[in-house]
PDB file of N, CA and C in Angstrom:
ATOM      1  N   UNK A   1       3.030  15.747  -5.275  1.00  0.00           N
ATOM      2  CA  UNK A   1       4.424  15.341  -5.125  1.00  0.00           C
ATOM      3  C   UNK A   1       4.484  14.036  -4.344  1.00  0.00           C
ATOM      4  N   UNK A   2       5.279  13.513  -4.306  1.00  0.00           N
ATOM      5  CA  UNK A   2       6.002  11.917  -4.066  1.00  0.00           C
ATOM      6  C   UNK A   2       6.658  11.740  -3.359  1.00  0.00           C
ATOM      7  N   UNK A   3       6.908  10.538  -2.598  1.00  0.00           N
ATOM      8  CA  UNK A   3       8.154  10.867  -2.230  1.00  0.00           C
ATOM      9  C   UNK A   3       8.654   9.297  -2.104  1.00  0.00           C
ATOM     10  N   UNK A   4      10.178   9.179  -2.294  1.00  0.00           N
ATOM     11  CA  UNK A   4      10.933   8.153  -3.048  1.00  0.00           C
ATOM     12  C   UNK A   4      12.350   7.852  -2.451  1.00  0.00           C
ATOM     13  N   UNK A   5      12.853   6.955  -2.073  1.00  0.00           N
ATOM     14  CA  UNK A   5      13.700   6.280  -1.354  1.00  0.00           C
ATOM     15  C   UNK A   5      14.583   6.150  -2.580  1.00  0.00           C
ATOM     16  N   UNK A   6      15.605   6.890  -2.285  1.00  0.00           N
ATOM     17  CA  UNK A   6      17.389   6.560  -3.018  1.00  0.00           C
ATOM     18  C   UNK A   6      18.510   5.850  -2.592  1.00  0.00           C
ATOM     19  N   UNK A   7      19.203   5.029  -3.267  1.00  0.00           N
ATOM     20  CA  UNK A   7      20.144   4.661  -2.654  1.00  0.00           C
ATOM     21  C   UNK A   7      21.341   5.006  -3.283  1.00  0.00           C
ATOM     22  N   UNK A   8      22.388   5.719  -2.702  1.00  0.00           N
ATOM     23  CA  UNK A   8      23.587   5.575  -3.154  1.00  0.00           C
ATOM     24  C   UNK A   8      24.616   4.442  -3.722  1.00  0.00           C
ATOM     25  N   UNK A   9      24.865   4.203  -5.811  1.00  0.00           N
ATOM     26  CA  UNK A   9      25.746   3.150  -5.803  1.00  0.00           C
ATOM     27  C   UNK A   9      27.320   3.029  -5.043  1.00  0.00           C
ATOM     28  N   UNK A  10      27.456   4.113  -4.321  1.00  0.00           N
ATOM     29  CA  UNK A  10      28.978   4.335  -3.733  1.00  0.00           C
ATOM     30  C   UNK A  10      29.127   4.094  -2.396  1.00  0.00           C
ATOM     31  N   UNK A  11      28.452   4.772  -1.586  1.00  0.00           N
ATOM     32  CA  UNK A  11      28.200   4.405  -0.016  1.00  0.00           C
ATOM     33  C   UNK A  11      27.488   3.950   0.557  1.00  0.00           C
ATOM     34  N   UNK A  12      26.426   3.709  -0.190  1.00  0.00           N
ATOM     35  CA  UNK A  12      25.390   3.016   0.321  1.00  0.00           C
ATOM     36  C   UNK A  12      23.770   4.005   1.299  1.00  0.00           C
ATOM     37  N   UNK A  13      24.129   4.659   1.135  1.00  0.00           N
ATOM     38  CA  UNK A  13      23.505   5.975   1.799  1.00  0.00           C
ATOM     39  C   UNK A  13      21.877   5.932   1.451  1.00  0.00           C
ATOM     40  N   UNK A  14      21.230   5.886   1.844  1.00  0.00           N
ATOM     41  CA  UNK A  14      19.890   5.450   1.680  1.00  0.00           C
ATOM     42  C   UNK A  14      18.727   6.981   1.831  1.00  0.00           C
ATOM     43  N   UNK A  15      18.125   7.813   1.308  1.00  0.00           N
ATOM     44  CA  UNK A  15      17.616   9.175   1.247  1.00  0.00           C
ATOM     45  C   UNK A  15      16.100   9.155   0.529  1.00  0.00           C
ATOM     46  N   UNK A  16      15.855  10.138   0.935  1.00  0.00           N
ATOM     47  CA  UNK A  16      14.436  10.564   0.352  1.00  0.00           C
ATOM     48  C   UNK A  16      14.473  11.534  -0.674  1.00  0.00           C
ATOM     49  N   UNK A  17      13.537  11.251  -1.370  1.00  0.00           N
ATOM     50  CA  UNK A  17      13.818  12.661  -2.951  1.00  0.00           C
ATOM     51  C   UNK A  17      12.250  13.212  -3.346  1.00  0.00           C
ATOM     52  N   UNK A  18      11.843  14.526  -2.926  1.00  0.00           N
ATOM     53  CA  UNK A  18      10.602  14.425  -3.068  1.00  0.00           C
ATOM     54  C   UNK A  18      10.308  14.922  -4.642  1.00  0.00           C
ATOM     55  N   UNK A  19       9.552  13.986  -5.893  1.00  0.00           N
ATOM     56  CA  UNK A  19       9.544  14.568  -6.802  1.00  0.00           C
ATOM     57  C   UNK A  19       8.190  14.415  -7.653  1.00  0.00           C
ATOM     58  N   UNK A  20       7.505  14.638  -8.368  1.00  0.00           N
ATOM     59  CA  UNK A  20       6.427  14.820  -9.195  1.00  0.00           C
ATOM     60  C   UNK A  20       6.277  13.069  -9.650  1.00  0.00           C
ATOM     61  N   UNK A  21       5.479  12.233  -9.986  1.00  0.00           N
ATOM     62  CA  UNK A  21       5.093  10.781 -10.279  1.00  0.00           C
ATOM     63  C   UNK A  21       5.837  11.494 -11.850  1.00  0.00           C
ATOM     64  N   UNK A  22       5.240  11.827 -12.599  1.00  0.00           N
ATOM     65  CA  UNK A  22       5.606  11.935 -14.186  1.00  0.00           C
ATOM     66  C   UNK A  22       7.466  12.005 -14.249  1.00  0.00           C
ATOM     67  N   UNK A  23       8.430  12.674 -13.412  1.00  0.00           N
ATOM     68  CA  UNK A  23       9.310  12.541 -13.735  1.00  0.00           C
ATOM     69  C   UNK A  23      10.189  11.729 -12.985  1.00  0.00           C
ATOM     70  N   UNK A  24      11.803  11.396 -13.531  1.00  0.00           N
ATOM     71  CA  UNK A  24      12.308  10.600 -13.532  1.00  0.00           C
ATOM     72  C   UNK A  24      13.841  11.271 -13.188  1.00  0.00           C
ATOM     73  N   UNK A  25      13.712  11.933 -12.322  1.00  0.00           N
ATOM     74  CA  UNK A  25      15.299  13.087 -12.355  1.00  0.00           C
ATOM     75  C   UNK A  25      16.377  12.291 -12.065  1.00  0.00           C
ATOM     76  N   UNK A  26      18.312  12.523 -12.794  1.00  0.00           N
ATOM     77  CA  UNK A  26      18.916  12.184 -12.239  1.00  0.00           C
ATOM     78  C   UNK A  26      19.313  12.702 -10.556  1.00  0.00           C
ATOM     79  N   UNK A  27      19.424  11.361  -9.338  1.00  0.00           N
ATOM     80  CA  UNK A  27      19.968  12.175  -8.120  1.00  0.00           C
ATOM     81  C   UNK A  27      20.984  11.831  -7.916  1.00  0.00           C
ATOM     82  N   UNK A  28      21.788  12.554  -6.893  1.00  0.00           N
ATOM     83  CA  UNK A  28      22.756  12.494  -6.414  1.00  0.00           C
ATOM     84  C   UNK A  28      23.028  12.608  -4.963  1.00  0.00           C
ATOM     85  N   UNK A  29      24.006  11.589  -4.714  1.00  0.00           N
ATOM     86  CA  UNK A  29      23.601  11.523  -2.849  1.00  0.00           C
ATOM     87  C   UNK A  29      24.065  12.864  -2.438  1.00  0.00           C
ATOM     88  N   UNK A  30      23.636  13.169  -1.335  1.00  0.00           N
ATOM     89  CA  UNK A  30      23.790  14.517  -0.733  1.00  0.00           C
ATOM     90  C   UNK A  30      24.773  13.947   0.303  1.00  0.00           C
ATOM     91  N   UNK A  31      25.482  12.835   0.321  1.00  0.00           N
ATOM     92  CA  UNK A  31      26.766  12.831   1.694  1.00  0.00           C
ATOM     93  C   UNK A  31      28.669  12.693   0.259  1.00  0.00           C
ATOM     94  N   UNK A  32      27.527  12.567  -0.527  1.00  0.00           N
ATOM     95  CA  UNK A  32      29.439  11.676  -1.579  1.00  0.00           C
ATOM     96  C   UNK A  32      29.331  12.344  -2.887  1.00  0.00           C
ATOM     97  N   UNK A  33      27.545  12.890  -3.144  1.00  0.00           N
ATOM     98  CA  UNK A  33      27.979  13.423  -4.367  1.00  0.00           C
ATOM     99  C   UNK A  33      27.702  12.708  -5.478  1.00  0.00           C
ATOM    100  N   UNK A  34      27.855  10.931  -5.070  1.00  0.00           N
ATOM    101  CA  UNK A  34      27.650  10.348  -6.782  1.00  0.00           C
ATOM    102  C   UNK A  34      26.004   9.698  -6.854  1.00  0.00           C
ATOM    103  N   UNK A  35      26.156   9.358  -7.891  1.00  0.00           N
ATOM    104  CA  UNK A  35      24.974   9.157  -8.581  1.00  0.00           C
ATOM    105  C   UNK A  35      24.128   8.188  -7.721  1.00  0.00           C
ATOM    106  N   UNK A  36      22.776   8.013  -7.706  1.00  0.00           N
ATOM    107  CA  UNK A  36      22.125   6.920  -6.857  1.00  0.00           C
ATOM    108  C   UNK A  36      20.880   6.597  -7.384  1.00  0.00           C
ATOM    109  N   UNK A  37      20.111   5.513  -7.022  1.00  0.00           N
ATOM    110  CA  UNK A  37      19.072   4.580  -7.988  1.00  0.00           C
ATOM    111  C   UNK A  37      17.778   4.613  -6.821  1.00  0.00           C
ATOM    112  N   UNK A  38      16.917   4.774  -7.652  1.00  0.00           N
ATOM    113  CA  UNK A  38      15.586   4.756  -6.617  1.00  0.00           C
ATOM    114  C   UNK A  38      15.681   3.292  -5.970  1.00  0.00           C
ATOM    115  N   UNK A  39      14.978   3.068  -5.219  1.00  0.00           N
ATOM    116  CA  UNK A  39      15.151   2.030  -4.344  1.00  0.00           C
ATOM    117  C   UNK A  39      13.340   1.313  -3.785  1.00  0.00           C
ATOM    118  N   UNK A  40      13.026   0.071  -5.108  1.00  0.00           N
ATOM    119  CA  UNK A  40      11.851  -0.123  -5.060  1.00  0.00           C
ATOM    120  C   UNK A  40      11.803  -1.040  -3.246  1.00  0.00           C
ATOM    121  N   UNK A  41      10.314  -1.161  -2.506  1.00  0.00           N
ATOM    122  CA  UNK A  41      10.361  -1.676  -1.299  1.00  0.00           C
ATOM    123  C   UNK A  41       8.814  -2.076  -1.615  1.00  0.00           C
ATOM    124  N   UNK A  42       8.472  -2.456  -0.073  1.00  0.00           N
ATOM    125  CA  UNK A  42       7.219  -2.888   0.567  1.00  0.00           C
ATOM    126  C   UNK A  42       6.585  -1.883   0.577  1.00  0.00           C
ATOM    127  N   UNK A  43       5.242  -1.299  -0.207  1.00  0.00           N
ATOM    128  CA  UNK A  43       4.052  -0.387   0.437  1.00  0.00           C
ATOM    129  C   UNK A  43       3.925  -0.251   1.463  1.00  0.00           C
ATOM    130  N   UNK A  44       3.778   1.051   2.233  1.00  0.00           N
ATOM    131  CA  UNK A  44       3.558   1.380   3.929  1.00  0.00           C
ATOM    132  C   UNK A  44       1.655   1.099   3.701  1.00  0.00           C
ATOM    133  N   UNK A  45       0.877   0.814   2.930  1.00  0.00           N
ATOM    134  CA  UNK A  45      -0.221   0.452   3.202  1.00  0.00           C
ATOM    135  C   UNK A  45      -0.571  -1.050   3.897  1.00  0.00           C
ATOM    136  N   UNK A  46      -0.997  -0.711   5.485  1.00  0.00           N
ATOM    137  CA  UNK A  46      -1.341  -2.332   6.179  1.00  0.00           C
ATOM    138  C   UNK A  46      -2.930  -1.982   6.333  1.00  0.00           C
ATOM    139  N   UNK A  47      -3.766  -3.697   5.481  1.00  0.00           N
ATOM    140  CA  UNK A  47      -4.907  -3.959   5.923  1.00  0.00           C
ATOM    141  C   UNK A  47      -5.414  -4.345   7.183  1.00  0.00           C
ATOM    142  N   UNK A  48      -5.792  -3.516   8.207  1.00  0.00           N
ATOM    143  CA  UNK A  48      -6.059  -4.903   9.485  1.00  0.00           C
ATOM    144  C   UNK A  48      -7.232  -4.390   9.769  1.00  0.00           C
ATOM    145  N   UNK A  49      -7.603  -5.694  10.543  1.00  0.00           N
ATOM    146  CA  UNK A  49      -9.123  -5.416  11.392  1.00  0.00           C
ATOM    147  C   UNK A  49     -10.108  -6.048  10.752  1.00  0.00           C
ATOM    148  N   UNK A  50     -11.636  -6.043  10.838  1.00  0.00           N
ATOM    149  CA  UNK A  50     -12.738  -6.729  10.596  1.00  0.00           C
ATOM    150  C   UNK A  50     -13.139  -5.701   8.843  1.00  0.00           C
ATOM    151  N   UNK A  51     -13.812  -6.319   7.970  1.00  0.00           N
ATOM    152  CA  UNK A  51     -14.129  -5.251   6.722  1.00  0.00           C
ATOM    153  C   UNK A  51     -13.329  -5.519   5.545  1.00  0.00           C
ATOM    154  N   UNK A  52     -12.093  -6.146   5.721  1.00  0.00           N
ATOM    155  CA  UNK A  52     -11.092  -6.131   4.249  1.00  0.00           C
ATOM    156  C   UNK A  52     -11.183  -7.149   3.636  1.00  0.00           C
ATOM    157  N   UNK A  53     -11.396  -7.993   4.024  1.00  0.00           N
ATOM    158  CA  UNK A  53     -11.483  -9.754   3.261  1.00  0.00           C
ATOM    159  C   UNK A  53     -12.435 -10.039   2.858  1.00  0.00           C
ATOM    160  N   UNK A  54     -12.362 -11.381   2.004  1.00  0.00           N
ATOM    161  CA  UNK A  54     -13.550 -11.513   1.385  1.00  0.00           C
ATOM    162  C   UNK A  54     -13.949 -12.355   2.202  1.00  0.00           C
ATOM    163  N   UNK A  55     -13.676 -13.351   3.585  1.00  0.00           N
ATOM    164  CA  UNK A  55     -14.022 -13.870   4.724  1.00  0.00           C
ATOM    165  C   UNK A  55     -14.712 -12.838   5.699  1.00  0.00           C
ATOM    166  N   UNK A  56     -14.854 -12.152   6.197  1.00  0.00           N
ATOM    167  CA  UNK A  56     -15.314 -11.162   6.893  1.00  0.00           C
ATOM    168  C   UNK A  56     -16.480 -11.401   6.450  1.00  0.00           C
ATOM    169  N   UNK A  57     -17.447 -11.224   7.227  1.00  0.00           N
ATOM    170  CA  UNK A  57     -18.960 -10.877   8.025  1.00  0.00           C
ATOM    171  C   UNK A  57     -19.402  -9.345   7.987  1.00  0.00           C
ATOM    172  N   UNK A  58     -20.085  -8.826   7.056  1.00  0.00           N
ATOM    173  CA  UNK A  58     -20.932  -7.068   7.709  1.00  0.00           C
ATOM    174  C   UNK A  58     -22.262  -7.247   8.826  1.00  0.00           C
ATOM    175  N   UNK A  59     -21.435  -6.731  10.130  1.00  0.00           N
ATOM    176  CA  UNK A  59     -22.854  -6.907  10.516  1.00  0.00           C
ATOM    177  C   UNK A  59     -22.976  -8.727  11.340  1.00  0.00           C
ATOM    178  N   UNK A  60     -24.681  -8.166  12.434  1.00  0.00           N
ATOM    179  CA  UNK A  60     -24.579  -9.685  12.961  1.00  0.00           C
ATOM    180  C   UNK A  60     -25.773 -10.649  11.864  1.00  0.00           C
ATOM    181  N   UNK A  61     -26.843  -9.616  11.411  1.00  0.00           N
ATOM    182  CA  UNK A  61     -27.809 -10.188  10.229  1.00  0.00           C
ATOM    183  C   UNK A  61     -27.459 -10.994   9.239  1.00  0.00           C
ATOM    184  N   UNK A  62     -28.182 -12.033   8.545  1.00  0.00           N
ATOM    185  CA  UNK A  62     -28.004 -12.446   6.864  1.00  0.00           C
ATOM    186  C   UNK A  62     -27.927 -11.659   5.912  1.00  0.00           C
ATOM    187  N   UNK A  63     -27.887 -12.062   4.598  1.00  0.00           N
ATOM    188  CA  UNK A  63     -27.936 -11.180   3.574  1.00  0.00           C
ATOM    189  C   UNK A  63     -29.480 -11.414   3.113  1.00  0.00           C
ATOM    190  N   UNK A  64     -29.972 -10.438   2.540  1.00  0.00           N
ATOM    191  CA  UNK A  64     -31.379 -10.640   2.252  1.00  0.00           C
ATOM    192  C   UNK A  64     -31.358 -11.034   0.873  1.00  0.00           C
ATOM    193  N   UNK A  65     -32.206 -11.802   0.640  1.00  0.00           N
ATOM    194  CA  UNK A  65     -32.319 -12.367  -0.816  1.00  0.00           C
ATOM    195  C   UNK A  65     -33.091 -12.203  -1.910  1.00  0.00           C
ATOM    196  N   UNK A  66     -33.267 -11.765  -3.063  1.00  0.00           N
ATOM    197  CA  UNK A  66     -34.186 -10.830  -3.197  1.00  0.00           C
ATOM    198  C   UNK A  66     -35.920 -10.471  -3.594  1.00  0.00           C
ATOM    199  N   UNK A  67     -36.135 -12.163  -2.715  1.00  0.00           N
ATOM    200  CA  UNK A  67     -37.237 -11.968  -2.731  1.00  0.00           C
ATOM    201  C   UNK A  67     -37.673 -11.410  -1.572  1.00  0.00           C
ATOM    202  N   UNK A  68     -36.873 -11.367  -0.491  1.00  0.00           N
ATOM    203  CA  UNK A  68     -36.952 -10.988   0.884  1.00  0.00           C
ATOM    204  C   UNK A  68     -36.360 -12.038   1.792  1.00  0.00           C
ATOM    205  N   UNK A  69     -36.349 -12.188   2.949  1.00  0.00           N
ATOM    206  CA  UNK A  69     -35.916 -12.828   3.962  1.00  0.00           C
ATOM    207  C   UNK A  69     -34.484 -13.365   4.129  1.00  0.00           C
ATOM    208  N   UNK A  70     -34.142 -14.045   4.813  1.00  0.00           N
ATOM    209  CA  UNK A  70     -32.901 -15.286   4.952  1.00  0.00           C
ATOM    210  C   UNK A  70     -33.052 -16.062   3.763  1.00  0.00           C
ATOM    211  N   UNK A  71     -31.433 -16.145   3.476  1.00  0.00           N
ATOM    212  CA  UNK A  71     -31.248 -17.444   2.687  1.00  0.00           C
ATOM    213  C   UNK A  71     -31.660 -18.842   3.560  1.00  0.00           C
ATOM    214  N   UNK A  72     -31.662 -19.707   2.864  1.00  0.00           N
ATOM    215  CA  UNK A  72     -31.457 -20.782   3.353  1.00  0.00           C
ATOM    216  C   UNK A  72     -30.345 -21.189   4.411  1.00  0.00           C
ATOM    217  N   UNK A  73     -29.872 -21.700   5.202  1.00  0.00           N
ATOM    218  CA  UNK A  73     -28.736 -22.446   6.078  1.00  0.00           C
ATOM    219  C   UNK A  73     -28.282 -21.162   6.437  1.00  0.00           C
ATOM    220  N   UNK A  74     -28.797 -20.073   6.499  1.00  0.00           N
ATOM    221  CA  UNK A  74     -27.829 -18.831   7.102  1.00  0.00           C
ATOM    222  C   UNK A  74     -27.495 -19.333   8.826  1.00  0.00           C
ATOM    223  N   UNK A  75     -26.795 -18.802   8.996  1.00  0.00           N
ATOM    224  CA  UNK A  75     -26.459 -19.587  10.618  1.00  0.00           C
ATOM    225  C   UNK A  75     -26.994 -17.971  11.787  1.00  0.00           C
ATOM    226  N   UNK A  76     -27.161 -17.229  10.931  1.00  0.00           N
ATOM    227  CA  UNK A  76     -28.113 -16.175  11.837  1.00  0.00           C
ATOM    228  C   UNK A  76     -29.327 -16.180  11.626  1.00  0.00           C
ATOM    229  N   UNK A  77     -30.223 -16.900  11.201  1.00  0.00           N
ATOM    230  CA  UNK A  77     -31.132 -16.667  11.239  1.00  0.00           C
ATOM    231  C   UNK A  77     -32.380 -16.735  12.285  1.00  0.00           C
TER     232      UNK A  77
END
């Protein structure tokens, strides 16, 4: 189950509707009664910290290359 932000076209009333991804139910605000429209937003998923980018560093080592050792110009080496 899901869960999905409504907005009322009448009052403006803003609600949660918990329902299955596959369906598409008509709702209705629970303060007026009339009809109301899901309400697309911002993902609550935040990236932070060291690991997510393609800038980020694993580790204080080089990457090994595959004949073995340091690349060339690695700055840890």
């Amino acid at each position: 189950m899901a869960r999905y932000d409504y907005k009322c076209t009448s009052c403006e009333t803003v609600f949660e509707v918990e329902h299955p991804m596959s369906e598409h139910p008509e709702v209705s605000c629970p303060a007026c009664g009339e009809p109301a429209e899901r309400v697309f937003g911002a993902n609550g998923i935040v990236f932070s910290g060291s690991g997510f980018y393609n800038t980020d560093q694993r580790g204080g080592g080089c990457a090994e290359a595959a004949g073995g050792g340091c690349c060339e110009g690695c700055p840890n080496a």
